[in-house]
N, C-alpha and C. Protein backbone atom coordinates (compact mmCIF):
# COMPACT_ATOMS: atom_id res chain seq x y z
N UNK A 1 14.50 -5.61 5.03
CA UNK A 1 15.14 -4.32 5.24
C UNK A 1 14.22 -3.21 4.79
N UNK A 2 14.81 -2.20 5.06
CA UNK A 2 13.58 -1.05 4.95
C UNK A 2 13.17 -0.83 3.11
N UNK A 3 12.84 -1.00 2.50
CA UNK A 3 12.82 -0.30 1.30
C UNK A 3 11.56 0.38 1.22
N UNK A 4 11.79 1.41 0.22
CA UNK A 4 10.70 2.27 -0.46
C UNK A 4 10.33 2.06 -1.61
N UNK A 5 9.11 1.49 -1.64
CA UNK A 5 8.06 0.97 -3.20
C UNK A 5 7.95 2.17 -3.46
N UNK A 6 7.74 2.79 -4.71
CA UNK A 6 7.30 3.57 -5.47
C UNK A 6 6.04 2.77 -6.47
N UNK A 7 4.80 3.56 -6.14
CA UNK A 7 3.81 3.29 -6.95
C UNK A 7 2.45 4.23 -7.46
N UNK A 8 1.96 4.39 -8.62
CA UNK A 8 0.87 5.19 -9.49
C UNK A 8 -0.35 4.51 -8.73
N UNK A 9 -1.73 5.34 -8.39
CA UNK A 9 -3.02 4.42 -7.95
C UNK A 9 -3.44 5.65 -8.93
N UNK A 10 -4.74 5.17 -9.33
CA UNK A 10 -5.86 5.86 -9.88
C UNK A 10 -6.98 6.55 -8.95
N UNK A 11 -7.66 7.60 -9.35
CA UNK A 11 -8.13 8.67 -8.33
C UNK A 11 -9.18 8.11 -7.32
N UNK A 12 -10.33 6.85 -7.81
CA UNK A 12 -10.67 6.29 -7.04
C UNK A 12 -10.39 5.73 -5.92
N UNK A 13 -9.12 5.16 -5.89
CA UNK A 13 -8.60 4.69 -4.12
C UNK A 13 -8.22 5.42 -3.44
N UNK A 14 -8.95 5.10 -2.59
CA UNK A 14 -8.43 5.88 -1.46
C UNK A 14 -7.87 5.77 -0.42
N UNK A 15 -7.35 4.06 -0.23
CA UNK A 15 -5.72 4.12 0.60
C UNK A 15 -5.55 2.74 0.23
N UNK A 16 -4.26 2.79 0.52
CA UNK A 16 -3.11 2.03 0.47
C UNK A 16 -2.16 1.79 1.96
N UNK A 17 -2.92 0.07 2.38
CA UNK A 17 -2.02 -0.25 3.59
C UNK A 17 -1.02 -1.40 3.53
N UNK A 18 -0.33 -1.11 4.39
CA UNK A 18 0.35 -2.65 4.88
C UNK A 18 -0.13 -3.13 6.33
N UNK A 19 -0.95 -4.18 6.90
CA UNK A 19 -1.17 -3.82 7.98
C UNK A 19 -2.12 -2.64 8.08
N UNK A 20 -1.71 -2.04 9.44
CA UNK A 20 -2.65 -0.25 9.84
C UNK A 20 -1.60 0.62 9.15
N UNK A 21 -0.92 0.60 8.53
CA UNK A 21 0.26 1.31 8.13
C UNK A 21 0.38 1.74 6.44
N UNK A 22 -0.90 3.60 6.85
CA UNK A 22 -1.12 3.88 5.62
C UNK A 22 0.55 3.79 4.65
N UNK A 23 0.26 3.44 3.43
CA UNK A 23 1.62 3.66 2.82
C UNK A 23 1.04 4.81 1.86
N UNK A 24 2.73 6.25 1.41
CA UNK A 24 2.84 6.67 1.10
C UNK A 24 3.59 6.76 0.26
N UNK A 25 3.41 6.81 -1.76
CA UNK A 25 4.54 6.41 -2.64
C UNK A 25 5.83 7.15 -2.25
N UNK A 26 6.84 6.15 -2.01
CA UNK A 26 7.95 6.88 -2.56
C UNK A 26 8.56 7.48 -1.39
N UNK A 27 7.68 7.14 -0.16
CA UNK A 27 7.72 7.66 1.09
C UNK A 27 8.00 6.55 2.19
N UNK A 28 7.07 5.61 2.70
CA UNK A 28 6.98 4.73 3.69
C UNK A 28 7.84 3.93 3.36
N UNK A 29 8.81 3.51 3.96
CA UNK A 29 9.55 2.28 4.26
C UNK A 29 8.91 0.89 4.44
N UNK A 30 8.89 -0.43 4.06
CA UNK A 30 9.03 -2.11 4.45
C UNK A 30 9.74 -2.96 4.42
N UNK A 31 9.75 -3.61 5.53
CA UNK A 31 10.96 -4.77 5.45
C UNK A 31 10.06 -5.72 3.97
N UNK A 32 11.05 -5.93 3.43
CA UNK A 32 10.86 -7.03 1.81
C UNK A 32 11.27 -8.39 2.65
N UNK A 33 12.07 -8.67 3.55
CA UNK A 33 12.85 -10.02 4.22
C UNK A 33 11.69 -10.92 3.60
N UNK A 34 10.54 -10.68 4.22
CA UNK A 34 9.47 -11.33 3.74
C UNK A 34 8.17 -10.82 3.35
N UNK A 35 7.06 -11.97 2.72
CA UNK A 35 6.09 -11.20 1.98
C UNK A 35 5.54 -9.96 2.99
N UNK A 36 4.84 -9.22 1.50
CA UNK A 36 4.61 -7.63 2.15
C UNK A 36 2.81 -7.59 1.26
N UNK A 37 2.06 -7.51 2.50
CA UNK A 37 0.49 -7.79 1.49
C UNK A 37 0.17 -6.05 1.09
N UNK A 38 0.07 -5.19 0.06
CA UNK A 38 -0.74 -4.20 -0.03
C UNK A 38 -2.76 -4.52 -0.15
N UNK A 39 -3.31 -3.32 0.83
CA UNK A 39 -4.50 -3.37 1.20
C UNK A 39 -4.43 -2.12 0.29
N UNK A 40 -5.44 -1.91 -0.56
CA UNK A 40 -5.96 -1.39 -1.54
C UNK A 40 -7.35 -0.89 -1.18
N UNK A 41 -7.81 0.18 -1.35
CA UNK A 41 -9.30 0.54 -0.96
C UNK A 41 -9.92 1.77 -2.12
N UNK A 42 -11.09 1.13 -2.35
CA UNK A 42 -11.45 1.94 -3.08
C UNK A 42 -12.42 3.23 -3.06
N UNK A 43 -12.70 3.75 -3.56
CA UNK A 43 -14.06 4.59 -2.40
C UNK A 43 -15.65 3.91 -2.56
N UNK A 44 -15.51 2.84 -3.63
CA UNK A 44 -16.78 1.83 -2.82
C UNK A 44 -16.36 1.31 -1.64
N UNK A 45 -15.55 1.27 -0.97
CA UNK A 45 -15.27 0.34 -0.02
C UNK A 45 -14.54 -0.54 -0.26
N UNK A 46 -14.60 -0.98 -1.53
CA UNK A 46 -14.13 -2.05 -1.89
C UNK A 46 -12.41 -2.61 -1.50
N UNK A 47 -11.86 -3.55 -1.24
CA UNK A 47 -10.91 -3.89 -0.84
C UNK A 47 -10.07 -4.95 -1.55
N UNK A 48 -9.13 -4.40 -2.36
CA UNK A 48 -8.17 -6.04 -2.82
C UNK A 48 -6.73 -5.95 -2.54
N UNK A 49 -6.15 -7.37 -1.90
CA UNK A 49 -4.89 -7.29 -2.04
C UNK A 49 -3.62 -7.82 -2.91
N UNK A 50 -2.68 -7.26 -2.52
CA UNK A 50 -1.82 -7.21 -4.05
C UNK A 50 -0.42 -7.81 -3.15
């Protein structure tokens, strides 16, 4: 169902996806039914998911 995560990132990242689907705290909606991967980016490039 739709819910809205609320979450803090530190100034280095610079996005947060699900999928292509920048997420916005407190803002973007996801179905939870099942797992939900966050894409994390940093401004090395760097990439981890959560």
């Amino acid at each position: 169902t739709g819910l809205v995560a609320t979450f803090t990132t530190s100034p280095d990242i610079t996005s947060i996806k699900v999928g292509e689907d920048v997420q916005v705290s407190g803002e973007t909606a996801n179905d939870f039914s099942s797992p939900v991967t966050y894409d994390v980016t940093a401004q090395d490039g760097s990439t981890t998911k959560n």
